[in-house]
C-alpha atoms as a PDB file:
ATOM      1  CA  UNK A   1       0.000   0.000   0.000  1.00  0.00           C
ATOM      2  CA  UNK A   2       1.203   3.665  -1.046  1.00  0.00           C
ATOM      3  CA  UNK A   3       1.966   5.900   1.159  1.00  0.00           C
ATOM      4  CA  UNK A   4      -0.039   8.913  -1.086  1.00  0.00           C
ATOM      5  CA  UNK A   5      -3.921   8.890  -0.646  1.00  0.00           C
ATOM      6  CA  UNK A   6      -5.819   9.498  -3.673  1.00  0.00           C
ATOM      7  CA  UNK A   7      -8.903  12.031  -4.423  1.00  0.00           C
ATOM      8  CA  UNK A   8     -11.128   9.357  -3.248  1.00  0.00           C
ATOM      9  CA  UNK A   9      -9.501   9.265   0.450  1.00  0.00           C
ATOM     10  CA  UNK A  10      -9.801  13.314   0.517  1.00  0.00           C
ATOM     11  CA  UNK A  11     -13.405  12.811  -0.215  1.00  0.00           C
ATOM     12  CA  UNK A  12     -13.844  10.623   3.072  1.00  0.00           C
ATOM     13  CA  UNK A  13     -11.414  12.765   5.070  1.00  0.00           C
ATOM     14  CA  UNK A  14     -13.127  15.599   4.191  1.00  0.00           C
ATOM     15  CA  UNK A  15     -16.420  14.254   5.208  1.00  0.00           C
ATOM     16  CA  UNK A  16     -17.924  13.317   1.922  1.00  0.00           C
ATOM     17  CA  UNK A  17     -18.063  14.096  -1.660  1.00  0.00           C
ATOM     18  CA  UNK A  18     -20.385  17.377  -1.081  1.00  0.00           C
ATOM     19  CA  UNK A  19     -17.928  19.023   0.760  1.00  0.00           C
ATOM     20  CA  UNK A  20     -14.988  17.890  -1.536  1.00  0.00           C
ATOM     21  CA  UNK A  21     -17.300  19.207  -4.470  1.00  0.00           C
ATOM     22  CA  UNK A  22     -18.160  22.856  -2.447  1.00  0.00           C
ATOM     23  CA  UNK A  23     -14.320  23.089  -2.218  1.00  0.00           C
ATOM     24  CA  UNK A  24     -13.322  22.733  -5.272  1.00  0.00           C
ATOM     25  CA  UNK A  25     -16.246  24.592  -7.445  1.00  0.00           C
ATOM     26  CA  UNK A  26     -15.228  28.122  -7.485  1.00  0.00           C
ATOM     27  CA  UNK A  27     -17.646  28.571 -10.282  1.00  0.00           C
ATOM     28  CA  UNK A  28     -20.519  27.352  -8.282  1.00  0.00           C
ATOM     29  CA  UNK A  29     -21.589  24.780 -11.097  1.00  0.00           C
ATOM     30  CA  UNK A  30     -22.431  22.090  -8.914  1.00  0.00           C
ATOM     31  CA  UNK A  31     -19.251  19.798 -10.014  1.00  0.00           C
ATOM     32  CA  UNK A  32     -16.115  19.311  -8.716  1.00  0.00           C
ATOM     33  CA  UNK A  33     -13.295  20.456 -10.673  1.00  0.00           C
ATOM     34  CA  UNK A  34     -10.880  17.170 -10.632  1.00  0.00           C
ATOM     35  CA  UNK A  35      -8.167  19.315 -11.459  1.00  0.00           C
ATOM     36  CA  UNK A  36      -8.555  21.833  -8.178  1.00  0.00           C
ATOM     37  CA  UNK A  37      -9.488  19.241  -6.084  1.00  0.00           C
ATOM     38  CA  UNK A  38      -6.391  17.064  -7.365  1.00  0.00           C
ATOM     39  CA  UNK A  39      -4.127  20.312  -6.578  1.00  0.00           C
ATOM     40  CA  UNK A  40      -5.542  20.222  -3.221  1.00  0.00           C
ATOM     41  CA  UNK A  41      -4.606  16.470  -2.765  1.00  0.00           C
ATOM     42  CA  UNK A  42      -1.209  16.865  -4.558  1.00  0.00           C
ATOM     43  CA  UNK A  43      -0.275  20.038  -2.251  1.00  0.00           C
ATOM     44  CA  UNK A  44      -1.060  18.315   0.933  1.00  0.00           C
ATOM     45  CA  UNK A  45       1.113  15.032  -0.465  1.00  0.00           C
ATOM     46  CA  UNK A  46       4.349  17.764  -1.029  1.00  0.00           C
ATOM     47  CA  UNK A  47       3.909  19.296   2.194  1.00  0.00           C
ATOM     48  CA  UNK A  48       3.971  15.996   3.657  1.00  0.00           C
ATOM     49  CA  UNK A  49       6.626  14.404   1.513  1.00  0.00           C
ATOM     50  CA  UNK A  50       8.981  17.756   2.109  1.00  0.00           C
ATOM     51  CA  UNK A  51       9.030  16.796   6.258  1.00  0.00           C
ATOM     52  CA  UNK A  52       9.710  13.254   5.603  1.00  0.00           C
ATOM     53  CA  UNK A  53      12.585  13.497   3.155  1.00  0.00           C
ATOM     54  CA  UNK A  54      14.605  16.289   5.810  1.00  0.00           C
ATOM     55  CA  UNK A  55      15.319  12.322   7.395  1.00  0.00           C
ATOM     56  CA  UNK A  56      14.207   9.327   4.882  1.00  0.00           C
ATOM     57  CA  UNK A  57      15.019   9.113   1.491  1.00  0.00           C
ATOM     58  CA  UNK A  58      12.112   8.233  -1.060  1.00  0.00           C
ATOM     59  CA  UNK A  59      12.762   4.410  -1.029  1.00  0.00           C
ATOM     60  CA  UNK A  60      13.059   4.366   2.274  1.00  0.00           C
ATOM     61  CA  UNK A  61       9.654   6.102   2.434  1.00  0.00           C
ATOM     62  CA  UNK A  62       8.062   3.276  -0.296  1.00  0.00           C
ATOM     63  CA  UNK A  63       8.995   0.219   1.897  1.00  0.00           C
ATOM     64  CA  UNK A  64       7.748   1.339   5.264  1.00  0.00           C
ATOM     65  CA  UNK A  65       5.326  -1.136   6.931  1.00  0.00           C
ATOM     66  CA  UNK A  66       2.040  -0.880   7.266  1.00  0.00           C
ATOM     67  CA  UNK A  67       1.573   1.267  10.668  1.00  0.00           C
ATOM     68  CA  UNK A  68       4.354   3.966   9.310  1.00  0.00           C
ATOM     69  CA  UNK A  69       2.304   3.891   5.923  1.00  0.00           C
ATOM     70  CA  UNK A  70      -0.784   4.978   7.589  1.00  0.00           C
ATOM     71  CA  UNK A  71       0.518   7.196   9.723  1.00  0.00           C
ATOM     72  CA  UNK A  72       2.075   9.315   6.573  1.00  0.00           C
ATOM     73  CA  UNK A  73      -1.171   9.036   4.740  1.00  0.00           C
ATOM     74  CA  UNK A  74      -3.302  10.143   7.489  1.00  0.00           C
ATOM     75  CA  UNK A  75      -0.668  13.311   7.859  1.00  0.00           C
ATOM     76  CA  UNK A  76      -0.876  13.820   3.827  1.00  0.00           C
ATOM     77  CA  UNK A  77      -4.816  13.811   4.476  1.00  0.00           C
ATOM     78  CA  UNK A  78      -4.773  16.535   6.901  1.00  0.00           C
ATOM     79  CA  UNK A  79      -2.576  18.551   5.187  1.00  0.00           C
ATOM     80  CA  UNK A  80      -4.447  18.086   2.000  1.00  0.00           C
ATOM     81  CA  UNK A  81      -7.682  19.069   3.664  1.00  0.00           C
ATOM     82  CA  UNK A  82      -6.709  22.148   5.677  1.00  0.00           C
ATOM     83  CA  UNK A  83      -5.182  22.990   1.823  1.00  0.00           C
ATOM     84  CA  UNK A  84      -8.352  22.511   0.091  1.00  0.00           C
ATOM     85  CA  UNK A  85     -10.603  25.221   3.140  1.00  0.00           C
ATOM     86  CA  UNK A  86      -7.269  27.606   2.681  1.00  0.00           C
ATOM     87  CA  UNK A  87      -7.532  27.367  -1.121  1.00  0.00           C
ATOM     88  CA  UNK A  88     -11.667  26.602  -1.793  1.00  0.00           C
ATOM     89  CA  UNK A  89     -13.622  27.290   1.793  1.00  0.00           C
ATOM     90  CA  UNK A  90     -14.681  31.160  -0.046  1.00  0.00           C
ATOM     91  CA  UNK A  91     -14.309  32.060   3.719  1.00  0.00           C
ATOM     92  CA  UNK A  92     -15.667  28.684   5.221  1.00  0.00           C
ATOM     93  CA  UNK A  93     -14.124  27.837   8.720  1.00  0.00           C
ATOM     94  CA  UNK A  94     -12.761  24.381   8.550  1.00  0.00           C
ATOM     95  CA  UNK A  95     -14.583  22.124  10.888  1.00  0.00           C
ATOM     96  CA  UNK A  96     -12.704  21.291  14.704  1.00  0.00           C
ATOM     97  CA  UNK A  97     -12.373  17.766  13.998  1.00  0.00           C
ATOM     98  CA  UNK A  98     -10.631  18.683  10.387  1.00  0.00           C
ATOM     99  CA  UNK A  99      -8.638  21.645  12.042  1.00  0.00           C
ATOM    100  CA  UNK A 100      -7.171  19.289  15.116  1.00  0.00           C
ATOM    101  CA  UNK A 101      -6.170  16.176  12.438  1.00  0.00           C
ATOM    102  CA  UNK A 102      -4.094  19.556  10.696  1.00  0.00           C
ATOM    103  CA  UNK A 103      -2.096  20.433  13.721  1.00  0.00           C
ATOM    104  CA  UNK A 104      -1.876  17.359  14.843  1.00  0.00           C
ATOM    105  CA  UNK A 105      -0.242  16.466  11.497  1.00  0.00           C
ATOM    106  CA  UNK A 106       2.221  19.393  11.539  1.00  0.00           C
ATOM    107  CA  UNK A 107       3.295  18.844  15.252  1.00  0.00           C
ATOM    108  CA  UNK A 108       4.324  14.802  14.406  1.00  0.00           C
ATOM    109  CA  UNK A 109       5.769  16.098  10.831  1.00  0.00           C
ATOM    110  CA  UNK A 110       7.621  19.056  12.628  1.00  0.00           C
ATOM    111  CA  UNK A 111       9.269  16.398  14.988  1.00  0.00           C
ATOM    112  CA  UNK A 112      10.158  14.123  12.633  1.00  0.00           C
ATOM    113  CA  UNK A 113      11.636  16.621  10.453  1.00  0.00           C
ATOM    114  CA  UNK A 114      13.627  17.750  14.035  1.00  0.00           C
ATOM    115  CA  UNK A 115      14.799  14.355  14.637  1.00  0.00           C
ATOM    116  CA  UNK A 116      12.646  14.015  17.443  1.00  0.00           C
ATOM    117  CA  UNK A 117      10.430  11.000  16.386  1.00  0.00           C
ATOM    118  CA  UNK A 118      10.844   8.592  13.532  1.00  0.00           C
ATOM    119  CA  UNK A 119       9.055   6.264  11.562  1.00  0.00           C
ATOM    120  CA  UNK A 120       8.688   2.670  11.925  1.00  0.00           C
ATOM    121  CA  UNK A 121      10.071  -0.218  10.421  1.00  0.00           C
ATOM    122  CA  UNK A 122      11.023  -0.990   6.605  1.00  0.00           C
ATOM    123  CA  UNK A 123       8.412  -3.745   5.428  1.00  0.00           C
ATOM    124  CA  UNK A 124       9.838  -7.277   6.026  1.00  0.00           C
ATOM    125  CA  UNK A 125      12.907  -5.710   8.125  1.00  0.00           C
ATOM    126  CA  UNK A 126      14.295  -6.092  11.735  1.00  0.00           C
ATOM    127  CA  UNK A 127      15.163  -2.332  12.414  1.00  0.00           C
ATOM    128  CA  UNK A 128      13.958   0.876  12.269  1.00  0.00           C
ATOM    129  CA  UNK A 129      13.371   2.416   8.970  1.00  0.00           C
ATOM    130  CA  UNK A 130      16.431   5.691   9.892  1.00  0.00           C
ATOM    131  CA  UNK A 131      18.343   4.309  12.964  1.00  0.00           C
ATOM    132  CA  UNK A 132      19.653   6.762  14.017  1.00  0.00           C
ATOM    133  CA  UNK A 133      19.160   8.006  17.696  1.00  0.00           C
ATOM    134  CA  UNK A 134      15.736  10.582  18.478  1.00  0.00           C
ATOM    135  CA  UNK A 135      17.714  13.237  19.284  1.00  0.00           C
ATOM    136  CA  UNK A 136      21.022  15.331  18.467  1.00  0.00           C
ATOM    137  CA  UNK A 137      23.939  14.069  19.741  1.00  0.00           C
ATOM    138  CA  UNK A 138      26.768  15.876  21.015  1.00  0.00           C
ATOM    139  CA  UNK A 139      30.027  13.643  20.579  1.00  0.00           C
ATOM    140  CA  UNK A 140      32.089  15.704  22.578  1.00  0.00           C
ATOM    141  CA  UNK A 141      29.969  17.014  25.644  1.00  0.00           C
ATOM    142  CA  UNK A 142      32.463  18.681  27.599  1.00  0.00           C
ATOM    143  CA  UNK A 143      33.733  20.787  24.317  1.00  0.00           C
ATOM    144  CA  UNK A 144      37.265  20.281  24.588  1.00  0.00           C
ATOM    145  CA  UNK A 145      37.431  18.800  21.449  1.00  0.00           C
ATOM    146  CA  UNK A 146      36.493  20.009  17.754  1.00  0.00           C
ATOM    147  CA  UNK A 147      32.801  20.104  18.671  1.00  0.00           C
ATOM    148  CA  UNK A 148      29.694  22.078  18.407  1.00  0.00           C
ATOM    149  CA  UNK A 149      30.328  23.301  21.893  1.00  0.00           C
ATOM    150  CA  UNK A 150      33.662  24.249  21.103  1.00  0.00           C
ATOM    151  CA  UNK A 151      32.344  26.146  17.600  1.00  0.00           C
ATOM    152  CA  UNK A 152      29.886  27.601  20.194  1.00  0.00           C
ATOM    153  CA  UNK A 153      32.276  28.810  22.712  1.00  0.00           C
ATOM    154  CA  UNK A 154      34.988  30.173  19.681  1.00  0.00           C
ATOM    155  CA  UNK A 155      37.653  28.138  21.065  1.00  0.00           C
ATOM    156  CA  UNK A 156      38.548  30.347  23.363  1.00  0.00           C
END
């Protein structure tokens, strides 16, 4: 299963395809416009994709288990939808439940961009997709060495 959701998943996210369709109708024809609603959905996929690859390159990010899959869709969703009331609401507030899913989204991306979480598992494998430790890592604490402490202090 890919990682990227398609229009159909926005749809549901969203909360049906009347609301998908009221988004992305800025003529007010009654039809969706497949090609603003598929901005919407490819938009929320970039903003997604951009946070992942600061730590896992793009086959890394194809051969993640299931759990780390969903997880990435679900943020790709949320991004995609608070996109499509930015882009097509004409004013609309985006509903709580839609709103929280956003930041919720961008907090988890943030960290993960930070280093501060990290995906799962590669499908099939033994260790974590990036293993590298949650955090940054000073390898000389005390800064007597050629550190960042020492680069910090001026080497004074």
């Amino acid at each position: 299963m890919s990682w990227k959701p398609t229009l159909a998943d926005l749809e549901r996210f969203l909360g049906g395809a009347h609301v998908l369709r009221t988004l992305s109708d800025p003529n007010r024809t009654g039809q969706a416009d497949l090609d603003i609603a598929g901005s919407y959905l490819v938009a929320g996929i970039a903003e997604a994709r951009e946070r992942v690859e600061v730590k896992h390159d793009p086959e890394t990010i194809e051969t993640l288990d299931e759990e780390s899959t969903q997880r990435l869709r679900d943020a790709a969703l949320a991004c995609a939808a608070r996109i499509s009331y930015e882009r097509g609401g004409k004013g609309q507030v985006m509903p709580p439940k839609l709103a929280e899913a956003a930041d919720r989204a961008d907090t988890w991306l943030r960290e993960l961009a930070a280093g501060l979480r990290r995906l799962g598992r590669a499908a099939g494998g033994k260790v974590a997709a990036l293993n590298q430790p949650a955090k940054l890592v000073d390898p000389d604490p005390l800064g007597e060495g050629i550190s960042r402490a020492g680069f910090r202090r001026g080497f004074t």
